[in-house]
Protein backbone atom coordinates (compact mmCIF):
# COMPACT_ATOMS: atom_id res chain seq x y z
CA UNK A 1 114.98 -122.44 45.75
CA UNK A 2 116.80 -120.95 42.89
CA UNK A 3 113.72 -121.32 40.39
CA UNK A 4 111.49 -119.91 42.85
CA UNK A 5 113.86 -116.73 43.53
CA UNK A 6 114.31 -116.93 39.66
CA UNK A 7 109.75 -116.80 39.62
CA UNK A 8 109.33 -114.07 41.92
CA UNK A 9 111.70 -111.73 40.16
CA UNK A 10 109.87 -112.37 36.95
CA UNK A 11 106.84 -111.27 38.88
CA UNK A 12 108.11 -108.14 40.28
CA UNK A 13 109.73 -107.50 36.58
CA UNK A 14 106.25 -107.69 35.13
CA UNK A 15 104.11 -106.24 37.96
CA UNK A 16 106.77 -103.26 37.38
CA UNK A 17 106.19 -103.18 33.66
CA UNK A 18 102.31 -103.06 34.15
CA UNK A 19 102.30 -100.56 36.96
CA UNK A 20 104.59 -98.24 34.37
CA UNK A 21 102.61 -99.24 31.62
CA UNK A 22 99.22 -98.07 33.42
CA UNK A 23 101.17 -94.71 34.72
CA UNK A 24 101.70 -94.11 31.20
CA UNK A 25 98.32 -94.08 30.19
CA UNK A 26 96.92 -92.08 32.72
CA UNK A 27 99.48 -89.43 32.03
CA UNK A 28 98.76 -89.91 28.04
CA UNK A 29 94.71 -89.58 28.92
CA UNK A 30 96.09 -86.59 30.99
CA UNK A 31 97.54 -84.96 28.18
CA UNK A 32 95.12 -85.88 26.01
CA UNK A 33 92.44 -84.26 27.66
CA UNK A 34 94.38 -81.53 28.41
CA UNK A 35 95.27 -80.65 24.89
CA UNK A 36 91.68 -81.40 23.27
CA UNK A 37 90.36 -78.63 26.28
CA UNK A 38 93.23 -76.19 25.02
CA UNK A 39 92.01 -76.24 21.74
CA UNK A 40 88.40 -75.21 22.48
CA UNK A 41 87.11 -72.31 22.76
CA UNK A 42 83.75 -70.27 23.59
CA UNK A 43 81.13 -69.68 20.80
CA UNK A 44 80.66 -65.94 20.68
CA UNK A 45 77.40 -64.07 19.80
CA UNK A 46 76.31 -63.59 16.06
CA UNK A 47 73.02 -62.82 16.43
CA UNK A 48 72.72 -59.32 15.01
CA UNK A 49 75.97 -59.27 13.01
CA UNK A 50 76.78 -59.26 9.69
CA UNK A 51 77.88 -62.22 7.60
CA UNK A 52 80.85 -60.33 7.23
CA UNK A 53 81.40 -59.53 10.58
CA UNK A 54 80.50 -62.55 11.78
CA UNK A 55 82.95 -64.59 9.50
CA UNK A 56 86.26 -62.65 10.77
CA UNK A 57 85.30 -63.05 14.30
CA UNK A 58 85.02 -67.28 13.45
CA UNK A 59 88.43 -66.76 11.85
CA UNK A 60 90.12 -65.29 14.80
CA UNK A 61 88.71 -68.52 17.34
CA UNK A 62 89.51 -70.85 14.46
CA UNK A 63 85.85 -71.39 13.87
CA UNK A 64 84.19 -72.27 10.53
CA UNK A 65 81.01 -70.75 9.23
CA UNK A 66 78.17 -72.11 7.22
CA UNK A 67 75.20 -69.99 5.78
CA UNK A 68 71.73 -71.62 5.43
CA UNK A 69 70.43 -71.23 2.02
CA UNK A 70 66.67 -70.38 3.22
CA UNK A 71 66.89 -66.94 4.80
CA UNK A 72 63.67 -65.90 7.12
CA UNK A 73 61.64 -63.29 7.63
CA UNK A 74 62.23 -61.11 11.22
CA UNK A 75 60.61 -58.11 11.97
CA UNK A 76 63.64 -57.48 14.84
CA UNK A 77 66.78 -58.04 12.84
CA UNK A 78 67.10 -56.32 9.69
CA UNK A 79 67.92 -57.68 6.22
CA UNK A 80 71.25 -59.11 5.93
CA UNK A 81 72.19 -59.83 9.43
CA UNK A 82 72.18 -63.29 11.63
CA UNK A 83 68.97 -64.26 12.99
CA UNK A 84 69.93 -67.14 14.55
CA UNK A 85 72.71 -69.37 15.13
CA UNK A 86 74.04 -73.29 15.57
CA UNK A 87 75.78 -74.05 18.42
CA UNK A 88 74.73 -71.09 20.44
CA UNK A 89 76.46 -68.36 21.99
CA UNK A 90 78.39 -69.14 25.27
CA UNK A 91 78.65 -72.78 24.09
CA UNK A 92 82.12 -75.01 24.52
CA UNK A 93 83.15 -75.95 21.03
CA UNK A 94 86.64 -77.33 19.64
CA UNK A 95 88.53 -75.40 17.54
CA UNK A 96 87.81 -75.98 13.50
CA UNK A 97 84.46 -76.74 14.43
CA UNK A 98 81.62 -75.13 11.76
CA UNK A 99 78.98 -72.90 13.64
CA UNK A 100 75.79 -72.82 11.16
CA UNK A 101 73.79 -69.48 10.65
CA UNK A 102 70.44 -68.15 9.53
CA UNK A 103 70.45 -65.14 7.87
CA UNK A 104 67.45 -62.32 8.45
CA UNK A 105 65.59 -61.76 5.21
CA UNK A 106 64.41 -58.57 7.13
CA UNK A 107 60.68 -57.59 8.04
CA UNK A 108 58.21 -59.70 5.93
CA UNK A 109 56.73 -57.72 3.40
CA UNK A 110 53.51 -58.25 1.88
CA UNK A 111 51.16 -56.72 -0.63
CA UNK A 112 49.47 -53.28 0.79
CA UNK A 113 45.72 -53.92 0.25
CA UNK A 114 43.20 -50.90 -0.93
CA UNK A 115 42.18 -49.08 2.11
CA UNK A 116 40.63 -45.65 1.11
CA UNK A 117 37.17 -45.37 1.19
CA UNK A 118 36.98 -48.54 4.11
CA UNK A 119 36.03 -47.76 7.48
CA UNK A 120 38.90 -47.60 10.22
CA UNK A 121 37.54 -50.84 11.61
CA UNK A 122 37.24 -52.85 8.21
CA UNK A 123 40.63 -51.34 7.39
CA UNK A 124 42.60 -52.99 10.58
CA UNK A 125 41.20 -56.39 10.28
CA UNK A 126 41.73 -56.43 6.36
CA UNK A 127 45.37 -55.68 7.50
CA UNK A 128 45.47 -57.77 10.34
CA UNK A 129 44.71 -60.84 7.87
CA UNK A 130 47.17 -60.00 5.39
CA UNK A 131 49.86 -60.01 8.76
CA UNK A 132 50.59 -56.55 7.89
CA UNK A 133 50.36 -53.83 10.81
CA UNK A 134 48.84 -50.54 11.12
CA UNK A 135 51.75 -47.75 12.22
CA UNK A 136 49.82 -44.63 13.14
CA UNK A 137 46.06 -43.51 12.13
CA UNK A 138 46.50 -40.19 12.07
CA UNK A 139 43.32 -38.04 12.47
CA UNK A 140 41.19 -34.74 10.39
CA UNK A 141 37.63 -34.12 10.67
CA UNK A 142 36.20 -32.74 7.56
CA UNK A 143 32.17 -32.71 6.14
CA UNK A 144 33.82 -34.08 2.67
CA UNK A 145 34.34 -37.34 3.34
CA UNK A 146 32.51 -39.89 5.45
CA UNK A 147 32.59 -40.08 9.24
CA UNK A 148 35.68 -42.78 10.32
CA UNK A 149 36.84 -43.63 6.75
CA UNK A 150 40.36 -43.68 5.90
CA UNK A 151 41.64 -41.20 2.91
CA UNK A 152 44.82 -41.81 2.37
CA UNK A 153 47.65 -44.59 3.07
CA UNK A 154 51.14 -45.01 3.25
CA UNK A 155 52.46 -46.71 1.46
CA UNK A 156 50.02 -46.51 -1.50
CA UNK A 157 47.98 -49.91 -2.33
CA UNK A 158 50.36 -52.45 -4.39
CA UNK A 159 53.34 -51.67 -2.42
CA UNK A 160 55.23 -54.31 -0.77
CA UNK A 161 55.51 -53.66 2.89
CA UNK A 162 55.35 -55.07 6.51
CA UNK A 163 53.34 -51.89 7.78
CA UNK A 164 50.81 -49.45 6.66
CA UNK A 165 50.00 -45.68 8.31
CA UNK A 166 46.58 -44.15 7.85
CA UNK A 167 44.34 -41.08 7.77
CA UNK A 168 41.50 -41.03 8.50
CA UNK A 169 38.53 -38.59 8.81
CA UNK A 170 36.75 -38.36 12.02
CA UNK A 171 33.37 -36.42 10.23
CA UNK A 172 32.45 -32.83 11.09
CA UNK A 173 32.31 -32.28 14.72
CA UNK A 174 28.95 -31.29 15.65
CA UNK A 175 27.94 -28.46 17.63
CA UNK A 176 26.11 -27.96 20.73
CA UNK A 177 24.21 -25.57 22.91
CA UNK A 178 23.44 -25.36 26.56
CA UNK A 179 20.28 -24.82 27.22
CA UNK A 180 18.85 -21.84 28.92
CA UNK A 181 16.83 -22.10 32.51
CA UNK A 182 13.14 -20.68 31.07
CA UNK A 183 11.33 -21.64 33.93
CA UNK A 184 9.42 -18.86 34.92
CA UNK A 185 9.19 -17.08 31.40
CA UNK A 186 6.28 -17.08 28.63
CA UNK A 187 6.23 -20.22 26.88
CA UNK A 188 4.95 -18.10 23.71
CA UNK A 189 8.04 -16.05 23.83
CA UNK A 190 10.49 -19.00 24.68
CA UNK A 191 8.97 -21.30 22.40
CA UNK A 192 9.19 -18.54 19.62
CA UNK A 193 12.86 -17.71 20.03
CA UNK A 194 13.65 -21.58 20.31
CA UNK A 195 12.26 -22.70 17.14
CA UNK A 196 13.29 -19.43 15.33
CA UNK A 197 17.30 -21.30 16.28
CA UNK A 198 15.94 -24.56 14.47
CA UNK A 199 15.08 -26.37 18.11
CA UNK A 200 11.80 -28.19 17.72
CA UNK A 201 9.44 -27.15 20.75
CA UNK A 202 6.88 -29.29 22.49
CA UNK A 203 4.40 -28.27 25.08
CA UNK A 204 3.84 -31.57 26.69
CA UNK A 205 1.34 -30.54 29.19
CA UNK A 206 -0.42 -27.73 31.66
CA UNK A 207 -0.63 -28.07 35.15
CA UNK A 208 -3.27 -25.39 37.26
CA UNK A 209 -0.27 -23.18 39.38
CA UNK A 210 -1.78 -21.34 42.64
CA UNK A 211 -0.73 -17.62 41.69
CA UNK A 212 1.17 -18.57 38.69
CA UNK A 213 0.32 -16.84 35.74
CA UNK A 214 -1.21 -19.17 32.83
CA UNK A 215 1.16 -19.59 29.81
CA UNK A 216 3.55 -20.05 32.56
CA UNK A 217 7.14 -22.20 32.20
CA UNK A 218 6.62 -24.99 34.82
CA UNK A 219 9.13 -28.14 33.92
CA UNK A 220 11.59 -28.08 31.01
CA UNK A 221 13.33 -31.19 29.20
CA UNK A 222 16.39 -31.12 28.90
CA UNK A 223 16.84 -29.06 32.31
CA UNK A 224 19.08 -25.65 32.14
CA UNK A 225 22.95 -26.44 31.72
CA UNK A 226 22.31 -29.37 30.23
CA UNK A 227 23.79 -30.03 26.22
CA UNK A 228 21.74 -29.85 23.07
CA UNK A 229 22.49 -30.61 19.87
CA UNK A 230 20.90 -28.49 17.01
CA UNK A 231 17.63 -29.90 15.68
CA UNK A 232 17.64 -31.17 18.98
CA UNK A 233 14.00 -31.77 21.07
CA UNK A 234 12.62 -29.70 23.91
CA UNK A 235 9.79 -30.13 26.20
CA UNK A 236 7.55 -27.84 28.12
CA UNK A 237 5.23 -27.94 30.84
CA UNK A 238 3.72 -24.94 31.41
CA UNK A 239 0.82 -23.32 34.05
CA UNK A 240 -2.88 -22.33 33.27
């Protein structure tokens, strides 16, 4: 009986040690866990900083910071800020931890083509293939220069640049005339005083008109109101 009091208490003695033993290690894991979470902290935003500005900000969360040595074109973020980052923003990260960065090489620039003398249209799409893009196309009309080509440029061909504005010349507007209701008058006299303004007269036709004097305005191409341009053709039908 002795040995087997003498067993059991070496029993208890080590189910004791093991029960302490395994409340030690939870607490340890505890601790562990909690003291690896303490030291973490929240990846801010760099996007849009400077590297400057973005380095001091690491600093104070006990971040590191690493520059990529190929910066990239972006047509949003101008030269010499962050473009992009590594972890991201709002990201969980332990402390001493190096976030990685991209820095904007600003708008890509590219050599401005020759554009004066080239239609508007030929002028776009010889931009749109070099990836350049067309600002404004601002507008004149003038009789010394061809209808819808561009004079001028900015910036000037052989310039390095992500966009181009242009002028262009919309060609002499042309005039027009509404033309008179001459139904009813002498087709002599109308037809006289129509070509004497440069219109080119027609009489198309005559047409017998009960108690309508011969000579006599019937029908009339284009019909009173309407536009003509100068040069432009008109027709009469008149009575005999």
């Amino acid at each position: 009986m002795a040995l087997g009091t003498r067993v059991l208490g070496v029993g208890k003695f080590l189910l004791l040690i093991a029960a302490l033993a395994g409340t030690f290690l939870l607490f340890f894991g505890i601790s562990m866990r909690v003291a690896l979470r303490s030291r973490e902290v929240e990846v801010p935003q760099l996007v849009g900083r400077t590297v400057n500005e973005a380095t001091q900000t690491l600093l104070d969360l006990g971040l590191a910071m690493r520059i990529d040595d190929n910066r990239r074109s972006d047509d949003k973020v101008p030269a010499g800020r962050i473009m992009q980052q590594d972890p991201p923003s709002g990201v969980q990260a332990r402390q001493q931890r190096t976030v990685r960065v991209w820095v904007s090489s600003g708008p890509r620039a590219t050599t401005v083509p020759v554009l004066v003398g080239q239609t508007e249209r030929t002028a776009r799409f010889s931009l749109e293939q070099d990836g350049l893009e067309v600002t404004s196309v601002s507008e004149f009309r003038s009789p010394d220069y061809a209808g819808d080509a561009v004079v001028a440029q900015d910036p000037p061909p052989g310039s390095r640049a992500p966009r181009v504005a242009l002028l262009v010349n919309r060609g002499e507007e042309s005039t027009a005339y509404v033309m008179p209701d001459v139904i009813g008058m002498d087709v002599d006299r109308v037809a006289s005083m129509l070509r004497g303004r440069g219109f080119r007269v027609a009489i198309v036709g005559s047409q017998p008109y009960p108690d309508v004097p011969a000579g006599t305005i019937v029908r009339q191409q284009p019909a009173g109101g309407f536009q003509v341009a100068p040069s432009g053709a008109i027709s009469l039908e008149v009575s005999r």
